[in-house]
Protein backbone atom coordinates (compact mmCIF):
# COMPACT_ATOMS: atom_id res chain seq x y z
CA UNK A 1 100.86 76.00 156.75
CA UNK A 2 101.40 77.60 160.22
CA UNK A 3 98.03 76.07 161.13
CA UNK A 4 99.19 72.82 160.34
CA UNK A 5 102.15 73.02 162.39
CA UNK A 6 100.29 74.04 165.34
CA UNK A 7 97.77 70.93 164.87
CA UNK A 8 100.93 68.75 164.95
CA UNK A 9 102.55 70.59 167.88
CA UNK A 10 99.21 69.88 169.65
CA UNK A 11 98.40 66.43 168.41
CA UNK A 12 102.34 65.60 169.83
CA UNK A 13 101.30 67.31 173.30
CA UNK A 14 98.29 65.37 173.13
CA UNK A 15 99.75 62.27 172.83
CA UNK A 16 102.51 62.83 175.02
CA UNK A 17 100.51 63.27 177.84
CA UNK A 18 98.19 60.60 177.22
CA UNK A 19 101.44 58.24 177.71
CA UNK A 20 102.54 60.25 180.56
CA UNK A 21 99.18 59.33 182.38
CA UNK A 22 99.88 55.60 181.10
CA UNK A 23 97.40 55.44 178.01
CA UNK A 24 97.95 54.45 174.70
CA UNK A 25 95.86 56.24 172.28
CA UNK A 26 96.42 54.03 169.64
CA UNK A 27 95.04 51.28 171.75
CA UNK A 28 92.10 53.17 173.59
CA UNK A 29 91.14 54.00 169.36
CA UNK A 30 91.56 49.90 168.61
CA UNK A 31 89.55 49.14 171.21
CA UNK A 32 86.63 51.92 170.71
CA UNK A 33 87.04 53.47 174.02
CA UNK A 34 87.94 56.45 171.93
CA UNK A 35 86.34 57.74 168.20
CA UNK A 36 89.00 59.26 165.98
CA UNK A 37 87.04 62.18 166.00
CA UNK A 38 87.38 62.39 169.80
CA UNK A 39 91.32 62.68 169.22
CA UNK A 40 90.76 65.20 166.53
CA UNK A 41 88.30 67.07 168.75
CA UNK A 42 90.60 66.48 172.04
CA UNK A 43 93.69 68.06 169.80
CA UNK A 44 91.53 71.26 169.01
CA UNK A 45 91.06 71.85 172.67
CA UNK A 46 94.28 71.29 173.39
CA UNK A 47 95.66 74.12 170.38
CA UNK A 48 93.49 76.63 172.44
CA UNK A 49 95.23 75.44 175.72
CA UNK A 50 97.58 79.39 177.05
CA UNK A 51 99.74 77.09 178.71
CA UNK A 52 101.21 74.54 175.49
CA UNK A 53 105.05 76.06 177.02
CA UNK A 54 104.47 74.77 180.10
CA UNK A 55 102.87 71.53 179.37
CA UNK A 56 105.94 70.95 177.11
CA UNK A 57 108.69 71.69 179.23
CA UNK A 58 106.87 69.43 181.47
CA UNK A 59 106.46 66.45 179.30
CA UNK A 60 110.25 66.85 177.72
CA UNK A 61 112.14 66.71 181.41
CA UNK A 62 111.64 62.52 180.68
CA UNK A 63 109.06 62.65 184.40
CA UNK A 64 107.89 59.19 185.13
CA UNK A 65 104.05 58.83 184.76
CA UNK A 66 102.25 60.89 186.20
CA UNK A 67 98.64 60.41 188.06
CA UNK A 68 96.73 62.79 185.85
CA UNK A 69 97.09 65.47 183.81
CA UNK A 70 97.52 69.34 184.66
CA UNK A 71 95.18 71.48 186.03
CA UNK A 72 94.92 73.62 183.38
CA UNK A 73 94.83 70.67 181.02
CA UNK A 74 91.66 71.20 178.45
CA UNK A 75 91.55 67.21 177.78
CA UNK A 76 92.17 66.50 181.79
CA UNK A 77 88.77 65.11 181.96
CA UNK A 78 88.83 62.75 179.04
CA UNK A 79 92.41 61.10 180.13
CA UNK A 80 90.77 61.01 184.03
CA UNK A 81 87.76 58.98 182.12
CA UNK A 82 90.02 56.80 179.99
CA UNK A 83 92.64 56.14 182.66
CA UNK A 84 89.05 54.80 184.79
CA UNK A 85 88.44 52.64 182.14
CA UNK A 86 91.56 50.92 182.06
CA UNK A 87 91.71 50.71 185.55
């Protein structure tokens, strides 16, 4: 069960950043710029992330989008290559 909790911890981080950048995962999946396995895959990464704390606090203060994810964020380079396809 703890496994599971950490998947949905993850899978909310994931998805909270993805909005913070201005994407909509549940659009970028409609659309097929994005697999369902590449959010299941993207939420692995980010459940081996050492910095899910700070991401969190970040993503909770209610900041206005941001430009692009973290540094240290494991899925930085798939939101920088969805955001480009929006764009």
């Amino acid at each position: 069960m703890r496994q599971y909790a950490i998947l949905k911890t993850h899978a909310a981080l994931f998805d909270d950043m993805s909005r913070a950048v201005g994407l909509d995962l549940p659009e970028e999946a409609v659309s097929g710029r994005l697999q369902f396995d590449e959010i299941s895959e993207a939420v692995l990464r980010c459940s081996r992330c050492a910095h899910p704390t700070d991401c969190a606090a970040q993503l909770s203060g209610g900041m206005a989008e941001i430009s692009a994810a973290p540094d240290y964020c494991r899925n930085r380079d798939l939101l920088d290559f969805l955001k480009e396809e929006t764009v």
